[in-house]
C-alpha atoms as a PDB file:
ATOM      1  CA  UNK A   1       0.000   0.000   0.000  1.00  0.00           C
ATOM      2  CA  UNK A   2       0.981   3.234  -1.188  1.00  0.00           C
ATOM      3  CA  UNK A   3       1.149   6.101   1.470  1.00  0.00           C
ATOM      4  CA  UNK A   4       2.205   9.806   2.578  1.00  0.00           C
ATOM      5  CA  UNK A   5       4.341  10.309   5.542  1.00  0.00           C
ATOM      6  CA  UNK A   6       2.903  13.560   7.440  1.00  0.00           C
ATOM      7  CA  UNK A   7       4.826  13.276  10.861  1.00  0.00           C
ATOM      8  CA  UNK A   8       8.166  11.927  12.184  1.00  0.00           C
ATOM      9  CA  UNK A   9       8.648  11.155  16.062  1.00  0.00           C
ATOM     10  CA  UNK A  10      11.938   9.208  15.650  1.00  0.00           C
ATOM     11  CA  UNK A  11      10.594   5.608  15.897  1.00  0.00           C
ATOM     12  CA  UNK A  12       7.266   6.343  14.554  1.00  0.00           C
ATOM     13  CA  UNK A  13       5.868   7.712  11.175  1.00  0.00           C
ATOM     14  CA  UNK A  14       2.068   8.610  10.347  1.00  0.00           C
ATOM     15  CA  UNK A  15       1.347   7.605   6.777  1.00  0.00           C
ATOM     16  CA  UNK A  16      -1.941   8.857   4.959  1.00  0.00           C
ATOM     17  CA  UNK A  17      -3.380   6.735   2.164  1.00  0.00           C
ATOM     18  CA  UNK A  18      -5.203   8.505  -0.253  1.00  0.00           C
ATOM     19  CA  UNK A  19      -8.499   7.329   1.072  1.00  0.00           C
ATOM     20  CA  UNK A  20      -7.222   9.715   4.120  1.00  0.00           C
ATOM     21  CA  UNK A  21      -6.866   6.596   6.612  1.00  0.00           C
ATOM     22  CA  UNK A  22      -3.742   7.012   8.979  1.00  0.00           C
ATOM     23  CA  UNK A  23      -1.168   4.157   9.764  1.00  0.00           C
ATOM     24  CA  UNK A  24       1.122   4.107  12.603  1.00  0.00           C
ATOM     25  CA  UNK A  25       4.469   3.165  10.630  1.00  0.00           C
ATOM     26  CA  UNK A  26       7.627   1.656  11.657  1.00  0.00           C
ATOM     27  CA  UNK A  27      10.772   0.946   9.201  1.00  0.00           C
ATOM     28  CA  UNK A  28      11.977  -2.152   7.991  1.00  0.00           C
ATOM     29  CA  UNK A  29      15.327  -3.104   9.157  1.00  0.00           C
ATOM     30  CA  UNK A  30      16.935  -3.097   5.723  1.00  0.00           C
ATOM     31  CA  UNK A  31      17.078   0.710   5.759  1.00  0.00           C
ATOM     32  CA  UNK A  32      19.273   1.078   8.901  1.00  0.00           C
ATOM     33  CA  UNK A  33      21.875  -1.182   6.623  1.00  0.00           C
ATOM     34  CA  UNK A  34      22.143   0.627   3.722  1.00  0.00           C
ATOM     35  CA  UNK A  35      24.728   3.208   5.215  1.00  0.00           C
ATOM     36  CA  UNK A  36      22.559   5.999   5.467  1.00  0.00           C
ATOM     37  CA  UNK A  37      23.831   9.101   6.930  1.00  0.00           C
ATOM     38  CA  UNK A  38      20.966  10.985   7.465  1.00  0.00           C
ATOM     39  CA  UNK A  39      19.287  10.478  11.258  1.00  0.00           C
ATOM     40  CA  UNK A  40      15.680   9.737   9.703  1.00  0.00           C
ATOM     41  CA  UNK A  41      15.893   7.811   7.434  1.00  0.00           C
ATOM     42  CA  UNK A  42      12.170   8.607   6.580  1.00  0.00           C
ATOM     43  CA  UNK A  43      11.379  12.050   6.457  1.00  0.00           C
ATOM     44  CA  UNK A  44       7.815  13.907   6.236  1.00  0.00           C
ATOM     45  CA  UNK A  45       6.941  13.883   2.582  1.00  0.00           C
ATOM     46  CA  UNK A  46       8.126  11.230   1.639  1.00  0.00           C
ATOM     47  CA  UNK A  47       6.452   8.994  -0.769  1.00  0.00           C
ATOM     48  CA  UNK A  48       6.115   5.516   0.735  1.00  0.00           C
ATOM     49  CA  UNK A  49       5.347   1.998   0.476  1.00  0.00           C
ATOM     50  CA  UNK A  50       4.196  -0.248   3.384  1.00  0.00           C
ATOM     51  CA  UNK A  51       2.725  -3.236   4.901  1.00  0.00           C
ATOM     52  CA  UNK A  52       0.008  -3.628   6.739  1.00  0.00           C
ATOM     53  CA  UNK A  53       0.944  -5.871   9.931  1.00  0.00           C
ATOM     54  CA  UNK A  54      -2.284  -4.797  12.091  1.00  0.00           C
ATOM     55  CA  UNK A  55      -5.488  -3.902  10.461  1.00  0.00           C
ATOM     56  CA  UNK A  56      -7.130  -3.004  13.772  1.00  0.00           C
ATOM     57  CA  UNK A  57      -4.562  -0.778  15.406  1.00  0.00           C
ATOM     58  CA  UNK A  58      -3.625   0.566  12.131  1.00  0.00           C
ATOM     59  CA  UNK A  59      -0.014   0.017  12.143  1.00  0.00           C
ATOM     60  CA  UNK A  60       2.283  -0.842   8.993  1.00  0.00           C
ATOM     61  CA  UNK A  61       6.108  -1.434   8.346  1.00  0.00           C
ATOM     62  CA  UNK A  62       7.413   0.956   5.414  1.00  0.00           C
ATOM     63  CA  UNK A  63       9.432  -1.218   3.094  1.00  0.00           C
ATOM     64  CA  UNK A  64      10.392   1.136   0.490  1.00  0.00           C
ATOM     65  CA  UNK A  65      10.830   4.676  -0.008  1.00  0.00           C
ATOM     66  CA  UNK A  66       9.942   5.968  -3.484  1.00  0.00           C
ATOM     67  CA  UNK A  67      12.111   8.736  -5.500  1.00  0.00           C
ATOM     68  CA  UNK A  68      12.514  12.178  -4.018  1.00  0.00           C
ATOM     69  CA  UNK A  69      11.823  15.310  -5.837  1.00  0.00           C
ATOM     70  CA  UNK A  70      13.867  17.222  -3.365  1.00  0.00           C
ATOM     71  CA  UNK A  71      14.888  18.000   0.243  1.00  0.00           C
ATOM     72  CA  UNK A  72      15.787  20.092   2.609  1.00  0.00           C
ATOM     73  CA  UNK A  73      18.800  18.886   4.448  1.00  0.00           C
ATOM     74  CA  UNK A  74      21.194  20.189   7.063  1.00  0.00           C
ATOM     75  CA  UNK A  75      23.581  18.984   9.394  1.00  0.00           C
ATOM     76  CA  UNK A  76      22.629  16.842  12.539  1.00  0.00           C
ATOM     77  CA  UNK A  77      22.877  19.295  16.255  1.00  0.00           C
ATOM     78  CA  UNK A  78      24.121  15.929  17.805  1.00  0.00           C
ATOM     79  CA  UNK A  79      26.227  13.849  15.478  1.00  0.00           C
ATOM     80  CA  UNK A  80      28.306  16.075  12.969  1.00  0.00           C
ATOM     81  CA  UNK A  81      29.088  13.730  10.961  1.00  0.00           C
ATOM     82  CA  UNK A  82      25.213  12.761  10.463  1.00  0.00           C
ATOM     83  CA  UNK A  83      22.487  15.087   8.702  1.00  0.00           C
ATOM     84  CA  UNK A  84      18.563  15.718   9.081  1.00  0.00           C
ATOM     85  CA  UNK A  85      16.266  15.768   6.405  1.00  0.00           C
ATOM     86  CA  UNK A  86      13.662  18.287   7.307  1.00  0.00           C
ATOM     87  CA  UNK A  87      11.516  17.496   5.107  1.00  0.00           C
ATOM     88  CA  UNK A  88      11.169  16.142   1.504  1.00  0.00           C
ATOM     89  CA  UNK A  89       9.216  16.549  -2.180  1.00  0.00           C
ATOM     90  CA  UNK A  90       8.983  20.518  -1.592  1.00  0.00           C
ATOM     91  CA  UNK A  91       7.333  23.441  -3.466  1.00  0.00           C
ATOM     92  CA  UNK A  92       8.181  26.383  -2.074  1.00  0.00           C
ATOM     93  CA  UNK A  93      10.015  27.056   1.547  1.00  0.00           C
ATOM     94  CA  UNK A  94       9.089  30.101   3.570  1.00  0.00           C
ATOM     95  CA  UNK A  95      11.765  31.397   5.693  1.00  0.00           C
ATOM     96  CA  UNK A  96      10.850  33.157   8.830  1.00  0.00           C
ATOM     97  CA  UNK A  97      13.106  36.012   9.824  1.00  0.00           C
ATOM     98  CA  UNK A  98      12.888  38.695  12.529  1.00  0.00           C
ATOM     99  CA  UNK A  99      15.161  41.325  13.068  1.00  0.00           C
ATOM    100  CA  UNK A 100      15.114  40.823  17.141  1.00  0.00           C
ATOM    101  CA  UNK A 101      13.177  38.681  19.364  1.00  0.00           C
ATOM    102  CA  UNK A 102      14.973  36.404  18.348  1.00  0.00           C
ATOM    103  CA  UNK A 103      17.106  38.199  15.494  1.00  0.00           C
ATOM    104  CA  UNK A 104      17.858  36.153  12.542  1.00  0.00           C
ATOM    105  CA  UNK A 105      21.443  36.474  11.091  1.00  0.00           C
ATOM    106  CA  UNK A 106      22.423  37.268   7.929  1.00  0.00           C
ATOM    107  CA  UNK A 107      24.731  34.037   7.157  1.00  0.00           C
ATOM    108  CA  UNK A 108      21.355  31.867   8.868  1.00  0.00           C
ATOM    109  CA  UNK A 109      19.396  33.504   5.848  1.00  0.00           C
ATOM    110  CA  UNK A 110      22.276  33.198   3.152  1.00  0.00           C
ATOM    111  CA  UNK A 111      22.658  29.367   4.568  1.00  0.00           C
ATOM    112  CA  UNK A 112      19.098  28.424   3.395  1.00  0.00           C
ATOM    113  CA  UNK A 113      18.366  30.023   0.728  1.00  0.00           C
ATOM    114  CA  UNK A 114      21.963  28.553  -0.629  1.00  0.00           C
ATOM    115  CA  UNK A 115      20.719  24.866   0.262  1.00  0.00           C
ATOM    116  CA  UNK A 116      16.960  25.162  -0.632  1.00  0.00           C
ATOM    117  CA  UNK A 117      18.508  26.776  -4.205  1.00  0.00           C
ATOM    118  CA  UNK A 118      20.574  24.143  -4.986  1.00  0.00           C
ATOM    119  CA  UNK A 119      17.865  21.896  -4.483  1.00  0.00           C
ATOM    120  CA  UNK A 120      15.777  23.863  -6.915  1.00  0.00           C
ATOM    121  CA  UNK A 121      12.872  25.239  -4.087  1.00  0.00           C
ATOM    122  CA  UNK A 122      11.471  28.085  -4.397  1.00  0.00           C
ATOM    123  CA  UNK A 123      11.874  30.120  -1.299  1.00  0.00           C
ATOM    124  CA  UNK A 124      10.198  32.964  -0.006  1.00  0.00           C
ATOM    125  CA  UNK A 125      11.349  35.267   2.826  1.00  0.00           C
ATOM    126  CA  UNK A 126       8.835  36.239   5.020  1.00  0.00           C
ATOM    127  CA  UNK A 127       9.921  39.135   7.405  1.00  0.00           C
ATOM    128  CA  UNK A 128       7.388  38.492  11.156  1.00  0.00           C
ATOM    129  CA  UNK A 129       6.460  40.210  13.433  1.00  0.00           C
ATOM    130  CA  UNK A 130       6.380  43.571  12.315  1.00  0.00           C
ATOM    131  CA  UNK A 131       3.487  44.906  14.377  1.00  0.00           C
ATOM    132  CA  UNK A 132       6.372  44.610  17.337  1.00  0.00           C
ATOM    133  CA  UNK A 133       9.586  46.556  15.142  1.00  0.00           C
ATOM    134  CA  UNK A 134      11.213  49.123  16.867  1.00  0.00           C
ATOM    135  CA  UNK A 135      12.261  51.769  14.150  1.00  0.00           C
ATOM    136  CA  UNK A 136      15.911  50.313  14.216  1.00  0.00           C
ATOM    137  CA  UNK A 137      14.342  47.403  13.231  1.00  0.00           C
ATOM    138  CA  UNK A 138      12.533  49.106  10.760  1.00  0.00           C
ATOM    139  CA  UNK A 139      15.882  50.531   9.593  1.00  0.00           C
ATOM    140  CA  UNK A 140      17.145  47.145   9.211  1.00  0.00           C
ATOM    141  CA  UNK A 141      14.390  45.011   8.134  1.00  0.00           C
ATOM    142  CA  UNK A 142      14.047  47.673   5.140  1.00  0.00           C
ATOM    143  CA  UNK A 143      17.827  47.199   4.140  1.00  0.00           C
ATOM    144  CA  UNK A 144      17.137  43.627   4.352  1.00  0.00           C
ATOM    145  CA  UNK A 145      14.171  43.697   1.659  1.00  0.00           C
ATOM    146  CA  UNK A 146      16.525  45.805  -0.452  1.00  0.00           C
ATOM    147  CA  UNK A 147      18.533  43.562  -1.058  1.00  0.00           C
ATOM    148  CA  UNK A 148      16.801  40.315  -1.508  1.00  0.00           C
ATOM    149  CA  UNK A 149      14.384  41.975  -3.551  1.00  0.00           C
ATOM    150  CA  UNK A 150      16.796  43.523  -5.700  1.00  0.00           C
ATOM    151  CA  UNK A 151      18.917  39.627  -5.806  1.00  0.00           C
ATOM    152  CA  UNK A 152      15.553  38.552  -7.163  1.00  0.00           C
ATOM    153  CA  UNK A 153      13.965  36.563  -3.975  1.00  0.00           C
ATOM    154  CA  UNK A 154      10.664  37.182  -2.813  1.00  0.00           C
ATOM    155  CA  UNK A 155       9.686  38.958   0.315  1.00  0.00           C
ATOM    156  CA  UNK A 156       6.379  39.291   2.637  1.00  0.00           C
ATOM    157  CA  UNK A 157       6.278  41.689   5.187  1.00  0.00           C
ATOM    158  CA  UNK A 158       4.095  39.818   7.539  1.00  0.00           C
ATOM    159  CA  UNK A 159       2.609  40.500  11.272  1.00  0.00           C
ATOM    160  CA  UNK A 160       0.177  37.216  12.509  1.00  0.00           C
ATOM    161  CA  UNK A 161      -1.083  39.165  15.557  1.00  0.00           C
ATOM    162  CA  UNK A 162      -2.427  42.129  12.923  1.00  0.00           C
ATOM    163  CA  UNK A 163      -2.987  39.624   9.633  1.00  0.00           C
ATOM    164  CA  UNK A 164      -1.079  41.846   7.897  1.00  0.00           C
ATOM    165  CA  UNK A 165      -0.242  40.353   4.510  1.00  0.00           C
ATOM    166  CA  UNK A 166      -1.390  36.803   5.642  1.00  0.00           C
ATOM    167  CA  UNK A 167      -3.551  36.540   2.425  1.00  0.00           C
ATOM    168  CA  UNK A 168      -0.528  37.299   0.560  1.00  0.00           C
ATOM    169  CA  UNK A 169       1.099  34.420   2.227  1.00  0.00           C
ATOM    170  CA  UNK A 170      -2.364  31.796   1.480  1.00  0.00           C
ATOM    171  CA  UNK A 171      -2.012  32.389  -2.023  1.00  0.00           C
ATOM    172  CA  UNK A 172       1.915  31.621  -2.263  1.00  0.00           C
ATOM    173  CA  UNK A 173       0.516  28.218  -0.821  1.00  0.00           C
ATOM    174  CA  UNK A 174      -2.425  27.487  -3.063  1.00  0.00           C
ATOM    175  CA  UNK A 175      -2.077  23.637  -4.126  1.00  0.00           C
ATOM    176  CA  UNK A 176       1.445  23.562  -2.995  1.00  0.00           C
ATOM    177  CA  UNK A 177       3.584  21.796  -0.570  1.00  0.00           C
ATOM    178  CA  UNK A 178       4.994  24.190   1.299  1.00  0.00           C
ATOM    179  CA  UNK A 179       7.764  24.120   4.488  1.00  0.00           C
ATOM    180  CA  UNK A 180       8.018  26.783   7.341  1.00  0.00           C
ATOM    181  CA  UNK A 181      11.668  27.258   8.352  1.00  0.00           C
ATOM    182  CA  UNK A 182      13.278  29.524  10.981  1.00  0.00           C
ATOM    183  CA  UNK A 183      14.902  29.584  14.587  1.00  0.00           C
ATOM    184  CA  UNK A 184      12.800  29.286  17.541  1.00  0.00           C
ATOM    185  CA  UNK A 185      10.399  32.043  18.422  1.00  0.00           C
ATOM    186  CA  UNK A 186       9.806  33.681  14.838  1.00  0.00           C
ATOM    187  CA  UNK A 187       6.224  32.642  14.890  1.00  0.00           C
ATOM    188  CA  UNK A 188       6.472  29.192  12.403  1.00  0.00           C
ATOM    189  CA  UNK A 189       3.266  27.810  14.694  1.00  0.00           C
ATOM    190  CA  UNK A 190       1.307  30.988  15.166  1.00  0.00           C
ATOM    191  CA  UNK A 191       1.182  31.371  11.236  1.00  0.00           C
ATOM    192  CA  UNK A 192       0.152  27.749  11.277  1.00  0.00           C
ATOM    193  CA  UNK A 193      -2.146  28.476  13.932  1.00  0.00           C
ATOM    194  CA  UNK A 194      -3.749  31.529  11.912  1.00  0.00           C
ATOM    195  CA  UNK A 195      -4.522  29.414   8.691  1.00  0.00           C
ATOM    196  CA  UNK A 196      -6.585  27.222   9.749  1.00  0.00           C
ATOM    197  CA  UNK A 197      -8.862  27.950  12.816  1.00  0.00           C
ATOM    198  CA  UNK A 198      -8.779  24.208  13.047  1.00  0.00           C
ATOM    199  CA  UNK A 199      -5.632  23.933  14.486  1.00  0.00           C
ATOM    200  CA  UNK A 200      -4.833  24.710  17.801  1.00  0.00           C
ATOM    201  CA  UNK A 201      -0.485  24.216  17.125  1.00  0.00           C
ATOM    202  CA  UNK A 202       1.393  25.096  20.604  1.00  0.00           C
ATOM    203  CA  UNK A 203       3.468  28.309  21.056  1.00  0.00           C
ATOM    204  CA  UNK A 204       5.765  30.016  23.602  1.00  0.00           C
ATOM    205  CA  UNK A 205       6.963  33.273  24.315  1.00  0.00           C
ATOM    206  CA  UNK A 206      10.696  33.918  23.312  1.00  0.00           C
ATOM    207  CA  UNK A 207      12.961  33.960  26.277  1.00  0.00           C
ATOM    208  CA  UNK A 208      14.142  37.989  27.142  1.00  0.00           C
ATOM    209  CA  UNK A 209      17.118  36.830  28.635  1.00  0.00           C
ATOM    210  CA  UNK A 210      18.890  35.677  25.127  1.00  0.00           C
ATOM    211  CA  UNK A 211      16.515  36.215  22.900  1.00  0.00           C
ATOM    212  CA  UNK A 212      15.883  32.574  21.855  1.00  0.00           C
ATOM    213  CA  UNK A 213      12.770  31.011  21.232  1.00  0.00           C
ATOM    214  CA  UNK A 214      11.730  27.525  22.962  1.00  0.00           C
ATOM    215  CA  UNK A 215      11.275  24.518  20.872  1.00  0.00           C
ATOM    216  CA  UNK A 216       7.591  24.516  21.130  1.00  0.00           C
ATOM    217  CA  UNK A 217       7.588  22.254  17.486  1.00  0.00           C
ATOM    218  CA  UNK A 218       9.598  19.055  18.291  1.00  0.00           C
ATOM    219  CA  UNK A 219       9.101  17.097  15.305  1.00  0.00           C
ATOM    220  CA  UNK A 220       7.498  18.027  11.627  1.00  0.00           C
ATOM    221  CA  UNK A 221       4.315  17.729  11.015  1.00  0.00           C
ATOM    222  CA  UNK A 222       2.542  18.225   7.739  1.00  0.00           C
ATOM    223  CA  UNK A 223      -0.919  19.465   7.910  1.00  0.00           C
ATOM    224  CA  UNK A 224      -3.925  19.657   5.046  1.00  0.00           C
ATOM    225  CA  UNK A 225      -5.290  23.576   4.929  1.00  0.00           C
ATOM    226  CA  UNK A 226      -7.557  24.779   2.279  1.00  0.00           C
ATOM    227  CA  UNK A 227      -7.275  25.039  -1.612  1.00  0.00           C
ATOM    228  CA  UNK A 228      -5.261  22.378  -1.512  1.00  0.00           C
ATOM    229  CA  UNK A 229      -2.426  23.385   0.882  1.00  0.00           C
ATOM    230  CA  UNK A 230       0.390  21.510   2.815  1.00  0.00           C
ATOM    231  CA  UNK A 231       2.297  23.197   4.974  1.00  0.00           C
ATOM    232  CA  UNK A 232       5.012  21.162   6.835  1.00  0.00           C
ATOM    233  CA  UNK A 233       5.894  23.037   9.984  1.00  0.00           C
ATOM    234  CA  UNK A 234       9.510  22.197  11.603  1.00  0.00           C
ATOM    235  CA  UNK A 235      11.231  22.239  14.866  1.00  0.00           C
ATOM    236  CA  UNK A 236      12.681  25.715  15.071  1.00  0.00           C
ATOM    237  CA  UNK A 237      16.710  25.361  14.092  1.00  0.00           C
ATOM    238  CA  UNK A 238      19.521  27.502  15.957  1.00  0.00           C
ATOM    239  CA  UNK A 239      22.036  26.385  12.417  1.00  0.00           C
ATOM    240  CA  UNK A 240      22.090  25.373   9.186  1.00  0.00           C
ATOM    241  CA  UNK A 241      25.217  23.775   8.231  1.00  0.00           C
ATOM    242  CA  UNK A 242      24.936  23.198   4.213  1.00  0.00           C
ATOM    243  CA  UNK A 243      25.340  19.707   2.912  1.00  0.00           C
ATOM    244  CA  UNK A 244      26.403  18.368  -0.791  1.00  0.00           C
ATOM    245  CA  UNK A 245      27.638  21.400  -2.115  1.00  0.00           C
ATOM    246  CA  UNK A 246      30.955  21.512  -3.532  1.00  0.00           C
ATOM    247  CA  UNK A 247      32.562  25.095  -2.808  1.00  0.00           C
ATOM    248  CA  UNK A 248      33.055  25.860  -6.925  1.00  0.00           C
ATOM    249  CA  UNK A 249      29.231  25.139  -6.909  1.00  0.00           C
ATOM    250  CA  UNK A 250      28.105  28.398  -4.303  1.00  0.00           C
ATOM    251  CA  UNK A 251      28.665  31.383  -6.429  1.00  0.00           C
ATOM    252  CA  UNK A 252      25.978  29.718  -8.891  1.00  0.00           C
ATOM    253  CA  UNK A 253      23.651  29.867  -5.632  1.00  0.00           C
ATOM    254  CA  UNK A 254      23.621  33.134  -5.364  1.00  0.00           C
ATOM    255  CA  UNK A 255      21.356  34.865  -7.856  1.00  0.00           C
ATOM    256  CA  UNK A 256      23.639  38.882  -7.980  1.00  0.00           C
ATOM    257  CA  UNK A 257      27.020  36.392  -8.507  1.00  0.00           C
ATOM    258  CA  UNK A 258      25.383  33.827 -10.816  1.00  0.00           C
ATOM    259  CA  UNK A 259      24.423  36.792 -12.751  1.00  0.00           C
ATOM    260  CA  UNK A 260      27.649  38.506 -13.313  1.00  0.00           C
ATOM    261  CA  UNK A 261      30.202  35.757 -12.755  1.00  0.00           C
ATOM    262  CA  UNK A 262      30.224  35.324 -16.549  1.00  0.00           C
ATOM    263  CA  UNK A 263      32.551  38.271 -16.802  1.00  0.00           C
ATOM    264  CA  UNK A 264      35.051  37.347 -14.810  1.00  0.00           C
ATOM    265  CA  UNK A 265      38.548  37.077 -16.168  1.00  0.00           C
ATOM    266  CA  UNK A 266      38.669  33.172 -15.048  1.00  0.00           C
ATOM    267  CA  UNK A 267      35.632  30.770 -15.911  1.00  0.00           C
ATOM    268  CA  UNK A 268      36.568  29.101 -12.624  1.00  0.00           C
ATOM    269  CA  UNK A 269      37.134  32.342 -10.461  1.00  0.00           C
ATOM    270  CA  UNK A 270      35.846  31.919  -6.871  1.00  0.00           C
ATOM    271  CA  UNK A 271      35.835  35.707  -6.189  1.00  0.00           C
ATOM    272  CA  UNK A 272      38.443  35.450  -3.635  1.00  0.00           C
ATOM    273  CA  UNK A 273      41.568  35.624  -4.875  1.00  0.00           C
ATOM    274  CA  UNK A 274      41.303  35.855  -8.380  1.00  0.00           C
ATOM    275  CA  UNK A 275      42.655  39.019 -10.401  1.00  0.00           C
ATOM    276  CA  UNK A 276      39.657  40.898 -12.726  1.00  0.00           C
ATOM    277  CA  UNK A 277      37.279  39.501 -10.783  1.00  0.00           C
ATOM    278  CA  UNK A 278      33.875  41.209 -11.768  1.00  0.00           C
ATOM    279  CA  UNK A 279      32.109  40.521  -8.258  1.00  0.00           C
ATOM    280  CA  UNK A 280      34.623  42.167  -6.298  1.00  0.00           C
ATOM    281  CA  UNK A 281      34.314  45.338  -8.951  1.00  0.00           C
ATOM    282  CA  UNK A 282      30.515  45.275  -8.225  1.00  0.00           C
ATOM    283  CA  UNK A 283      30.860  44.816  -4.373  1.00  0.00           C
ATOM    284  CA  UNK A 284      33.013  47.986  -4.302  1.00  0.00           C
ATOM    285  CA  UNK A 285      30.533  49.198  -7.164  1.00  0.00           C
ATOM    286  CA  UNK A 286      28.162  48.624  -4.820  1.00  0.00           C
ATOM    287  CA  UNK A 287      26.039  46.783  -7.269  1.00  0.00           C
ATOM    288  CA  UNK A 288      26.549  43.512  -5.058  1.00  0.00           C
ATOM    289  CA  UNK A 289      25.424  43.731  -1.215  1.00  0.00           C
ATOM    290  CA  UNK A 290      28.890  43.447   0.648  1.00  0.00           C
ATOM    291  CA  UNK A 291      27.188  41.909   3.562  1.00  0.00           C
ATOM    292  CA  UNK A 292      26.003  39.056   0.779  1.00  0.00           C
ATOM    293  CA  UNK A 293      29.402  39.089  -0.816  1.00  0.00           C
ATOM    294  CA  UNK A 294      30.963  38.456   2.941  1.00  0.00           C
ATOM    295  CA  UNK A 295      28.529  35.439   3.410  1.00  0.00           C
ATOM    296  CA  UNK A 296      29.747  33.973   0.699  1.00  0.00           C
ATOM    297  CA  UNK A 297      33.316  34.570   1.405  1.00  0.00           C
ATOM    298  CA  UNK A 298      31.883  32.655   4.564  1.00  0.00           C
ATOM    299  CA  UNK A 299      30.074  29.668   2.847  1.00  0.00           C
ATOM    300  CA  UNK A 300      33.124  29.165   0.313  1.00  0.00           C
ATOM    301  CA  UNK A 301      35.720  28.792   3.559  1.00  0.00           C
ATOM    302  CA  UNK A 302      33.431  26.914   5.471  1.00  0.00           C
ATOM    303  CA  UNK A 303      34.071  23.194   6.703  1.00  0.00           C
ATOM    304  CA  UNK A 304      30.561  22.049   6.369  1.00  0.00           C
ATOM    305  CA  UNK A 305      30.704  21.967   2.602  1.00  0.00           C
ATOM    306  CA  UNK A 306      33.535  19.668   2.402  1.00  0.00           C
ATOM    307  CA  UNK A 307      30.761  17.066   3.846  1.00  0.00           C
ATOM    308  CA  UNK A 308      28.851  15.267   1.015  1.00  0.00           C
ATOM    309  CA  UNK A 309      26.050  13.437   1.534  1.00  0.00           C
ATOM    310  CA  UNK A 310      24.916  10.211  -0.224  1.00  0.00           C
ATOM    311  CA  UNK A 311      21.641  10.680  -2.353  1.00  0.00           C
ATOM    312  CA  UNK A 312      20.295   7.378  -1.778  1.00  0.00           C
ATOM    313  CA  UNK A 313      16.777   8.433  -3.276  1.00  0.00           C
END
């Protein structure tokens, strides 16, 4: 029997049929063999097959899991040497940011949109909270927009407490599978919560003393909401280490370097080093955002991209 998975707990998978009947899932052995590297081996979204070993409980053993489209993938907090898949067969990722309360980093935001990219997800960036902004957040939220607008990503402006631009956010989702991503605290849940009166998803205040939210979402979920929407909504993530990307391959990830790379003196300049380098001309042009150009710089020296990971799927 053919199934969906819509939530992990570790052990534990619930799988939707398309007749909408859930199955407690477990995994066959055979998959912890197979030298995976990821810690779930079975990841919400994913496509599965299973067995049936108790009709009236409604439990089942997945046997196989069918092709990915896609994932979302990032290093595992415990075991560096492992990774997480967040979540799998993806249409669009909206990344939470906030400029305080918690803030969101620059480098966090370069991260994802880097790894979701290369994956070929379309993700949107969805600036919270702003009913709460304090006008130097204003000031920096603004810059922000700026310049992912201008790199050619989409932004929302968004508040949940006012429903400011929420509709704007409903019909990004229409008929798609969508992922909430974010740290702790940026309001992933609320969102959730606001979407469909139906659910009733659990959220915390964000801790003054260090501005960090509390994992209120401790493992993903994917829910059904109207005209056709999934939204998969994920334990809120302090990093995001990026996984299978070779270093010549991160330039091409970023839409201002992609862009103008091509006149470059070298085909294989890195925009380090390299003499006539027409990045570093529009950096100091200003044409290229040298806060962007520094994550980079960041990304391309960074350890966690010598890690590859092993498609299996």
């Amino acid at each position: 029997m053919k199934g969906l998975v819509y939530k992990s707990t570790g052990n534990w998978y619930d799988v939707h049929t398309e007749s909408n009947v859930v199955y407690k899932c477990n995994i066959k052995g055979k998959f912890r063999s197979l030298g995976i590297k990821s810690t779930n081996p079975v990841a919400v979204g994913d496509r599965v097959v299973f067995e049936i070993t108790d009709e009236k409980d409604f439990k089942g053993l997945i046997v196989e899991i069918e092709n990915r489209d896609n994932y979302i993938i990032r290093k595992s907090v415990n075991l560096s040497k492992q990774t997480h898949i967040i979540a799998s067969n993806i249409d669009c990722c909206f990344l939470f940011v906030t400029p305080s309360n918690p803030q969101t980093s620059t480098l966090f935001i370069d991260r994802v949109l880097v790894s979701t990219k290369s994956y070929g997800i379309e993700t949107i960036i969805l600036f919270n909270k702003i009913d709460i902004y304090s006008d130097k957040d204003h000031e920096l939220i603004n810059n922000l927009n700026d310049v992912y607008t201008t790199a050619g990503y989409k932004t929302l402006k968004i508040s949940v407490k006012k429903g400011t631009n929420i509709d704007s956010v409903k019909l990004c989702m229409k008929n798609k599978v969508s992922v909430f991503t974010g740290h702790s605290g940026v309001g992933k849940s609320s969102l959730i919560n606001s979407l469909d009166s139906n659910l009733n998803l659990r959220t915390s205040i964000v801790s003054e003393q260090n501005e960090q939210g509390q994992h209120t979402t401790t493992f993903a979920e994917m829910f059904d909401l109207i005209d056709g929407a999934k939204i998969i909504d994920s334990p809120g993530i302090k990093g995001f280490g990026l996984i299978d990307i070779d270093r010549n391959e991160i330039g091409g990830y970023f839409n201002e370097i992609a862009k103008l790379s091509h006149n470059c003196k070298f085909n294989n300049c890195l925009h380090h080093n390299e003499p006539n380098c027409a990045i570093k001309k529009a950096v100091d042009n200003n044409d290229i955002s040298e806060f962007r150009y520094n994550n980079y710089l960041s990304l391309l020296n960074s350890d966690d991209n010598n890690f590859r990971v092993d498609n299996y799927k």
